[in-house]
N, C-alpha and C. Protein backbone atom coordinates (compact mmCIF):
# COMPACT_ATOMS: atom_id res chain seq x y z
N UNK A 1 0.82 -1.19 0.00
CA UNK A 1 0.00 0.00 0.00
C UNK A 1 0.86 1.26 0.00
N UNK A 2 2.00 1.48 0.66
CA UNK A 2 2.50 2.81 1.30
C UNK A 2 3.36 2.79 -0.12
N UNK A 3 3.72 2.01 -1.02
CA UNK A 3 4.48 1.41 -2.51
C UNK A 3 3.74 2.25 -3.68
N UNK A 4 2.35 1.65 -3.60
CA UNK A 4 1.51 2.36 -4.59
C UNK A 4 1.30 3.62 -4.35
N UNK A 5 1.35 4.14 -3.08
CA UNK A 5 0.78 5.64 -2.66
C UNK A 5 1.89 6.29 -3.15
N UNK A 6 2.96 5.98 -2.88
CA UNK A 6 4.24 6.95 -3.41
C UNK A 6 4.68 7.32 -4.87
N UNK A 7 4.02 5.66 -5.45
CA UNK A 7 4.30 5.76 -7.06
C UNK A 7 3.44 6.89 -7.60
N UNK A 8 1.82 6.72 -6.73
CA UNK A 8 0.93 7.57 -6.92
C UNK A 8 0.93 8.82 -6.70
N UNK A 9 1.96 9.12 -6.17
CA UNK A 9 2.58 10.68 -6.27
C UNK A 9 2.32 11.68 -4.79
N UNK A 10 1.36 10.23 -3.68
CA UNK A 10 1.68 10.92 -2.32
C UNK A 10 2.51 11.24 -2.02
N UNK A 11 2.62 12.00 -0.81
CA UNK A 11 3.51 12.25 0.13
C UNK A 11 3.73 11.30 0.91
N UNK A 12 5.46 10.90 1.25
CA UNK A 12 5.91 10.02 1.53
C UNK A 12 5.37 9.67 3.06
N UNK A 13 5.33 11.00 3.87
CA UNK A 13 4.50 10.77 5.08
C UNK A 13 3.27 10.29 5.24
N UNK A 14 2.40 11.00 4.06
CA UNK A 14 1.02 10.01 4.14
C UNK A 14 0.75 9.08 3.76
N UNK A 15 2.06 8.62 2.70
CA UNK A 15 1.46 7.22 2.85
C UNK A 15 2.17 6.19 3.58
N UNK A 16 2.99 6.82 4.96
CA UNK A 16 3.72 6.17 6.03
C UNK A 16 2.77 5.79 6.46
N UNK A 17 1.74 7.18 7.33
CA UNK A 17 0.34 6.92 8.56
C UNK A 17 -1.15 6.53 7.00
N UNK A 18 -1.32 5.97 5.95
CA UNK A 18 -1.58 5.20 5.66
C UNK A 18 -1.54 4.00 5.81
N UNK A 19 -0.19 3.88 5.58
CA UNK A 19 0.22 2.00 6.30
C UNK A 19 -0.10 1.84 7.53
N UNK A 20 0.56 2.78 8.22
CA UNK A 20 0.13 2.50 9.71
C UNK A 20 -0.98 2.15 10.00
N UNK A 21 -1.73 3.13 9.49
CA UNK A 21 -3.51 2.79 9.67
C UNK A 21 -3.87 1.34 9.28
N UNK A 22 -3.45 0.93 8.19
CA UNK A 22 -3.88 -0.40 7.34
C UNK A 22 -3.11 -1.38 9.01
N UNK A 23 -2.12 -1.47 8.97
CA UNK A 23 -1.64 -2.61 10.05
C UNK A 23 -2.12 -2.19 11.31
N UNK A 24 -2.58 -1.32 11.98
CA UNK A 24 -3.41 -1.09 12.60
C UNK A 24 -4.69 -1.74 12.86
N UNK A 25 -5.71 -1.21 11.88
CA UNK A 25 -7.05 -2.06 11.46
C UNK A 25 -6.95 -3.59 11.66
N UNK A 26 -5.49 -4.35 10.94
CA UNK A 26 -5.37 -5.30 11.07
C UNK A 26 -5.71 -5.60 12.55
N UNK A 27 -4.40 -5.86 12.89
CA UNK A 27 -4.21 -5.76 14.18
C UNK A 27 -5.45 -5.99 14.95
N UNK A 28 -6.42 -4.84 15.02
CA UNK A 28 -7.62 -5.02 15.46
C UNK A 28 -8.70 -5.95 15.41
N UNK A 29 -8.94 -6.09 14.11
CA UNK A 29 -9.69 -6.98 13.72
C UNK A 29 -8.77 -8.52 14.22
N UNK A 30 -8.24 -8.56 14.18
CA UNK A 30 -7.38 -9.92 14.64
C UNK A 30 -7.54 -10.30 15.76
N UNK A 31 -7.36 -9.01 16.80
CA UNK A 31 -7.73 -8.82 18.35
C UNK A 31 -9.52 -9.08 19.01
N UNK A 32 -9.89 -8.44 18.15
CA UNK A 32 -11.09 -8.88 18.09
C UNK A 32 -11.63 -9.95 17.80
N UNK A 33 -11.36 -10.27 16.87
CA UNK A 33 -11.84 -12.07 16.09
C UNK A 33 -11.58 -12.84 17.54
N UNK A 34 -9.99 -12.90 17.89
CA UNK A 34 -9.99 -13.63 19.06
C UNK A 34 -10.20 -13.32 20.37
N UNK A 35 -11.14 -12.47 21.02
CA UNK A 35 -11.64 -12.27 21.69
C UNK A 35 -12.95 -12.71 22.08
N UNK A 36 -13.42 -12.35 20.62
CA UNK A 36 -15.06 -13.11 20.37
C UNK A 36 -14.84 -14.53 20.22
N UNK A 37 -13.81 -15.31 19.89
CA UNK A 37 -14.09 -16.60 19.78
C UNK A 37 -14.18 -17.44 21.13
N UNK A 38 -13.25 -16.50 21.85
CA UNK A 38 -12.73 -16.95 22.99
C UNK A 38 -14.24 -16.57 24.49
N UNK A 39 -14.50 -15.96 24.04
CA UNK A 39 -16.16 -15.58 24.76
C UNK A 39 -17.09 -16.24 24.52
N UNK A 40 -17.41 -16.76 23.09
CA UNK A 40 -18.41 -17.41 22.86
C UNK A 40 -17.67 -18.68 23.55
N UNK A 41 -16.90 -19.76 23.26
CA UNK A 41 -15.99 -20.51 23.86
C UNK A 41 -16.73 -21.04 25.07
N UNK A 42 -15.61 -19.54 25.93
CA UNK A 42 -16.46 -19.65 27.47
C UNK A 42 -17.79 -19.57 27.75
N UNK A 43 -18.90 -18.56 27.06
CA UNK A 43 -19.89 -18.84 26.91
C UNK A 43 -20.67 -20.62 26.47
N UNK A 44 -20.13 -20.98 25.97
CA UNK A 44 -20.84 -22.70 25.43
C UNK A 44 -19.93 -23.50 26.53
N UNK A 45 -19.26 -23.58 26.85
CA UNK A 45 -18.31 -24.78 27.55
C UNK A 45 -18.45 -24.65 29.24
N UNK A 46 -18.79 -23.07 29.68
CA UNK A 46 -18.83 -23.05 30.88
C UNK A 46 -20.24 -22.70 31.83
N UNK A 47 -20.47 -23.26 32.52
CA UNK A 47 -21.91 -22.77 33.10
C UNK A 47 -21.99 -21.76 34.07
N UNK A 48 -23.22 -21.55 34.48
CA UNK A 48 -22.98 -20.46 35.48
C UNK A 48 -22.42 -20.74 37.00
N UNK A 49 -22.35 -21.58 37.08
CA UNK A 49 -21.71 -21.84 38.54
C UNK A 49 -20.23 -21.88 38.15
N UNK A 50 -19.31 -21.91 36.90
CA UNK A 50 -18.08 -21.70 36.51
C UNK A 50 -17.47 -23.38 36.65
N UNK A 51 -18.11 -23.88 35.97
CA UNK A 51 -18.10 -25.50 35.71
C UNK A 51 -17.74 -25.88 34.30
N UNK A 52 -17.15 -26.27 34.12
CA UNK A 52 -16.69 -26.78 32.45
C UNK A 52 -17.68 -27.70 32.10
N UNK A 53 -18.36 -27.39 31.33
CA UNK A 53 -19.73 -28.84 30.94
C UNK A 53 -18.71 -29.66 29.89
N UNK A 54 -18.62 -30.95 29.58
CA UNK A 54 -18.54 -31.80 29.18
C UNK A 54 -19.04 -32.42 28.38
N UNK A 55 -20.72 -32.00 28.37
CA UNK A 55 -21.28 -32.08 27.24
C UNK A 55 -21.73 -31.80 26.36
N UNK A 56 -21.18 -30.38 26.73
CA UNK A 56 -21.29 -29.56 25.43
C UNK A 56 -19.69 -29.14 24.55
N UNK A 57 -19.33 -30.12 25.02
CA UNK A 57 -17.99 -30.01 24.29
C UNK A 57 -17.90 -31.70 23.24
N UNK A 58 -18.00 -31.23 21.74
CA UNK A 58 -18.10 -32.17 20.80
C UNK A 58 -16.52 -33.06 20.95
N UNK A 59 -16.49 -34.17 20.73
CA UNK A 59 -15.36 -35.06 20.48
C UNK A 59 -15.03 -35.30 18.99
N UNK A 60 -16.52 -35.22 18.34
CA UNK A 60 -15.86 -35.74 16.39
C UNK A 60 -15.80 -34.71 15.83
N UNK A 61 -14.96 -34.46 14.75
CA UNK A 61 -14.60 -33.42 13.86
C UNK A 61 -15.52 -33.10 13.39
N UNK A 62 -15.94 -31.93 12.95
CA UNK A 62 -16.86 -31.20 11.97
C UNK A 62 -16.80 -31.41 10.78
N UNK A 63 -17.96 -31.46 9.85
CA UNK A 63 -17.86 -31.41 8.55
C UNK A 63 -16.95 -31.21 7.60
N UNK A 64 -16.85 -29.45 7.92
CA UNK A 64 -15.69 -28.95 7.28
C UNK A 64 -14.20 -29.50 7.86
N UNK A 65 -13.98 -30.09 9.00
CA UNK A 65 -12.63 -30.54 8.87
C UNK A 65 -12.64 -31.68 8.72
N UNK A 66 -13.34 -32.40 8.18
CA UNK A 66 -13.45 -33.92 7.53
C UNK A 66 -13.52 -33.56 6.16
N UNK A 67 -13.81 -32.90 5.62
CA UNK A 67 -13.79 -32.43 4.09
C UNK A 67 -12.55 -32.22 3.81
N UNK A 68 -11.97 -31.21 4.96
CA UNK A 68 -10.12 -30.78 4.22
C UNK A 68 -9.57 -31.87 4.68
N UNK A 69 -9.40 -32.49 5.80
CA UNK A 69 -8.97 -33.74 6.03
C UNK A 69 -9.11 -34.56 4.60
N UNK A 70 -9.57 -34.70 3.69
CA UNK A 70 -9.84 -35.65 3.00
C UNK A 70 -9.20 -34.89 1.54
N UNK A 71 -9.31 -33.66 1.77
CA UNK A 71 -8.80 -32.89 0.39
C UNK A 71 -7.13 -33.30 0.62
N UNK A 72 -6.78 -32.87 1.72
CA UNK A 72 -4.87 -32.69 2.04
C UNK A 72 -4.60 -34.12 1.67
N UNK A 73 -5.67 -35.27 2.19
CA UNK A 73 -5.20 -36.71 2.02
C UNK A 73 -5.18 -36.89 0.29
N UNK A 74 -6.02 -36.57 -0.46
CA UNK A 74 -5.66 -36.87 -1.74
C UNK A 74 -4.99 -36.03 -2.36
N UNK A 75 -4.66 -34.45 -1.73
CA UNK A 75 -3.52 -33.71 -2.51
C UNK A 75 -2.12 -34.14 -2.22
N UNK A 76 -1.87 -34.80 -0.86
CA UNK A 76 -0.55 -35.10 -0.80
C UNK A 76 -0.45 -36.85 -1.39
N UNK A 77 -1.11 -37.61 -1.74
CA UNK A 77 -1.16 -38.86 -2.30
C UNK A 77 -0.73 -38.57 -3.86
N UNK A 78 -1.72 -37.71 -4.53
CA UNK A 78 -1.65 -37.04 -5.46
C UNK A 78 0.26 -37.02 -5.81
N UNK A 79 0.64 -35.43 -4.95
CA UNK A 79 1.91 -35.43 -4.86
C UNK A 79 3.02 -36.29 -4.57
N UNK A 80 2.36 -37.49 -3.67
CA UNK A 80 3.21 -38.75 -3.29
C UNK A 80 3.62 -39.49 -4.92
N UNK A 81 2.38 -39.51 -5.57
CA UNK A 81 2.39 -40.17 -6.89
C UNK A 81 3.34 -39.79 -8.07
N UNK A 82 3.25 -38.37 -8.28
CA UNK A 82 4.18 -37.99 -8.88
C UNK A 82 5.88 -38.36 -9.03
N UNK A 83 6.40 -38.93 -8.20
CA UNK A 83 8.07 -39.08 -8.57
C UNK A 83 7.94 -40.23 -8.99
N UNK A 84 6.93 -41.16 -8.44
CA UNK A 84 6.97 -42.47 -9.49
C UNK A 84 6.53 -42.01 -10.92
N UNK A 85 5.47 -41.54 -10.90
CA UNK A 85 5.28 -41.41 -12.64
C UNK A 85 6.49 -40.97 -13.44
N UNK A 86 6.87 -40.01 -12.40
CA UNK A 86 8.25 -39.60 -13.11
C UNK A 86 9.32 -40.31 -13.50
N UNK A 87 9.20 -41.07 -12.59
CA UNK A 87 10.79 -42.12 -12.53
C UNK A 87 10.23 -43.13 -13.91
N UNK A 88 8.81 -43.36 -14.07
CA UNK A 88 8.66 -44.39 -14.95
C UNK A 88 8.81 -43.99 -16.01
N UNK A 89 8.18 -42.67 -16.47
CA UNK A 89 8.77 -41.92 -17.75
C UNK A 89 10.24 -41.92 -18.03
N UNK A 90 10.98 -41.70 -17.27
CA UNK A 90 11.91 -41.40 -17.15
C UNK A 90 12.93 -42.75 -17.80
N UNK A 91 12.28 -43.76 -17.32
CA UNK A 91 12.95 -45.13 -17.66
C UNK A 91 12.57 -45.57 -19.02
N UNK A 92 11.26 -45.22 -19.27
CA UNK A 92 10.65 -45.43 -20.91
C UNK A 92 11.39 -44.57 -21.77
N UNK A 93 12.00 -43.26 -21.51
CA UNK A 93 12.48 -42.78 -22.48
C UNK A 93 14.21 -43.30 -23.01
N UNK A 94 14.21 -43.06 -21.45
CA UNK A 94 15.89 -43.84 -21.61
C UNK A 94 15.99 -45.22 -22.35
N UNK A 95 14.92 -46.40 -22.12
CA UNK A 95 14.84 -47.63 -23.07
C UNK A 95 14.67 -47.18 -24.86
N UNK A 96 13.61 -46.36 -24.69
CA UNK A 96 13.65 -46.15 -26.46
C UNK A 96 14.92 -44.90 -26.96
N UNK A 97 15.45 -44.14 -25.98
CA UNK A 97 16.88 -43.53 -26.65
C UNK A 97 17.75 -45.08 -26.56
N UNK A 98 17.72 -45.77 -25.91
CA UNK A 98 18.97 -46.77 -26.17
C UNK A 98 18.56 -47.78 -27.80
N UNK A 99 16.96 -47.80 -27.35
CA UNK A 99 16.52 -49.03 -28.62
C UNK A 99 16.78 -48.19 -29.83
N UNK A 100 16.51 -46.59 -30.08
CA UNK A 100 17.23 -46.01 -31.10
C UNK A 100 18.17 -45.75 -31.84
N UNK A 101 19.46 -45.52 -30.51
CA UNK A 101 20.65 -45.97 -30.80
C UNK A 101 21.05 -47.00 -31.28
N UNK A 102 20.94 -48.47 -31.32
CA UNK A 102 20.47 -49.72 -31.32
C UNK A 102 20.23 -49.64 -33.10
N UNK A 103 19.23 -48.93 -33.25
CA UNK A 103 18.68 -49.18 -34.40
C UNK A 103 19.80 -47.98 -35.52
N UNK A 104 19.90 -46.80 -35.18
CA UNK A 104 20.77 -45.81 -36.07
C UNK A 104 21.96 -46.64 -36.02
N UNK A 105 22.74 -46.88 -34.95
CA UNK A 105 24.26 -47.47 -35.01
C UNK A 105 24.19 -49.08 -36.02
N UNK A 106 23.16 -49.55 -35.73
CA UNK A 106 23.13 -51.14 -36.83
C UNK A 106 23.60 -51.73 -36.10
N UNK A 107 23.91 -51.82 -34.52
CA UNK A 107 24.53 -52.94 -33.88
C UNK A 107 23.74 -53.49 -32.49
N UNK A 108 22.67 -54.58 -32.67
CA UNK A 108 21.67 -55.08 -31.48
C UNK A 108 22.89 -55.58 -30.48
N UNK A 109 21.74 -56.05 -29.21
CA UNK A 109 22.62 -56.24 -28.22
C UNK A 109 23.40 -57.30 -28.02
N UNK A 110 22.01 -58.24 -29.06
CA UNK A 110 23.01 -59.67 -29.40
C UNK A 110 24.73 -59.91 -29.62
N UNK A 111 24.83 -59.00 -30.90
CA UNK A 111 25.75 -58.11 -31.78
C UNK A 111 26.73 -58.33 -30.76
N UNK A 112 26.66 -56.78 -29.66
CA UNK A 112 27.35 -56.19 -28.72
C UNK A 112 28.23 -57.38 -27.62
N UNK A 113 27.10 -58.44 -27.20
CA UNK A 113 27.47 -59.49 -26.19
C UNK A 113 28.10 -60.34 -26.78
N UNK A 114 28.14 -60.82 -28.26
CA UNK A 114 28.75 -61.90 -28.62
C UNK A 114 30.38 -61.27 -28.87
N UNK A 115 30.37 -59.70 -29.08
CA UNK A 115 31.87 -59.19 -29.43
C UNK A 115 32.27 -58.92 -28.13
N UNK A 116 31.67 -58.81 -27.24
CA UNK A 116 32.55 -58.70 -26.28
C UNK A 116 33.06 -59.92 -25.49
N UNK A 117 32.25 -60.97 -25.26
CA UNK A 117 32.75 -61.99 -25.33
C UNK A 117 33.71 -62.72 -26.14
N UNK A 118 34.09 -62.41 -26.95
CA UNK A 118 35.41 -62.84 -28.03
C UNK A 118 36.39 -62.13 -27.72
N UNK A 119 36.08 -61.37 -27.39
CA UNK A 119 37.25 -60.32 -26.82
C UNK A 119 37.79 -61.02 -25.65
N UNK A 120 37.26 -61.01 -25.07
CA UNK A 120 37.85 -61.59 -23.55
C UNK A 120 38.54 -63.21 -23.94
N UNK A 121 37.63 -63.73 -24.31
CA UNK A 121 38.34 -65.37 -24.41
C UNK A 121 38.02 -66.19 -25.71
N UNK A 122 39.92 -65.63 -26.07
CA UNK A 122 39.87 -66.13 -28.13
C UNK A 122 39.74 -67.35 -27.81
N UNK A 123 39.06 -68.31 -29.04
CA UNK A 123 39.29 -69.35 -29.07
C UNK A 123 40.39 -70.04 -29.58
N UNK A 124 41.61 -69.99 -30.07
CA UNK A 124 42.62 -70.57 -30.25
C UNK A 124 43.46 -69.70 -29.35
N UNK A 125 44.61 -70.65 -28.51
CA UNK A 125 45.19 -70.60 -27.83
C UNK A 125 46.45 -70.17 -28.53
């Protein structure tokens, strides 16, 4: 904000106590949010004699965190999946650059194993 105000041809001071104001507001609203959560909270969980009820305190997850629970489980499976696909591509290409080579050079592997084996052990002594 205080970035655009300057490009925008404010004054560098106003758009200092601009920002300020903006992280400010924040701030507040933040302070607030958890204040109210924390009231209603005590409001549902505690009675008037200053007793923690027990039964008004749920044990199973809510909807919505059984929903993202279930999103994170198939986005990180998802992501789990990926280095294998990769690795398998990865191996298919490398087989058909070799079977290519293979085929441009004119020499199969048959070829390759039977010359190198002669190499190592001539048959006449």
């Amino acid at each position: 904000m205080m970035t655009g105000a300057i490009l925008g041809g404010a004054d560098v001071q106003q758009a200092a106590r601009l920002q300020m104001i903006i992280m400010f507001m924040i701030s507040a609203s933040s302070a607030l949010a958890c204040i109210a959560a924390t009231l209603f909270t005590l409001y549902e969980c505690i009675d008037s004699d200053h007793r923690i009820r027990g039964d008004r305190i749920f044990m199973s997850s809510h909807t919505l965190r059984r929903v993202s629970d279930v999103t994170v489980r198939a986005m990180i499976s998802t992501l789990w999946a990926i280095p294998r696909f990769m690795r398998r591509a990865w191996i298919l290409v490398a087989k058909q650059m070799l079977h290519e080579e293979e085929i441009v050079g004119g020499v199969n592997s048959h070829d390759r194993r039977v010359d190198s084996q002669s190499e190592r052990s001539p048959l006449l002594p």
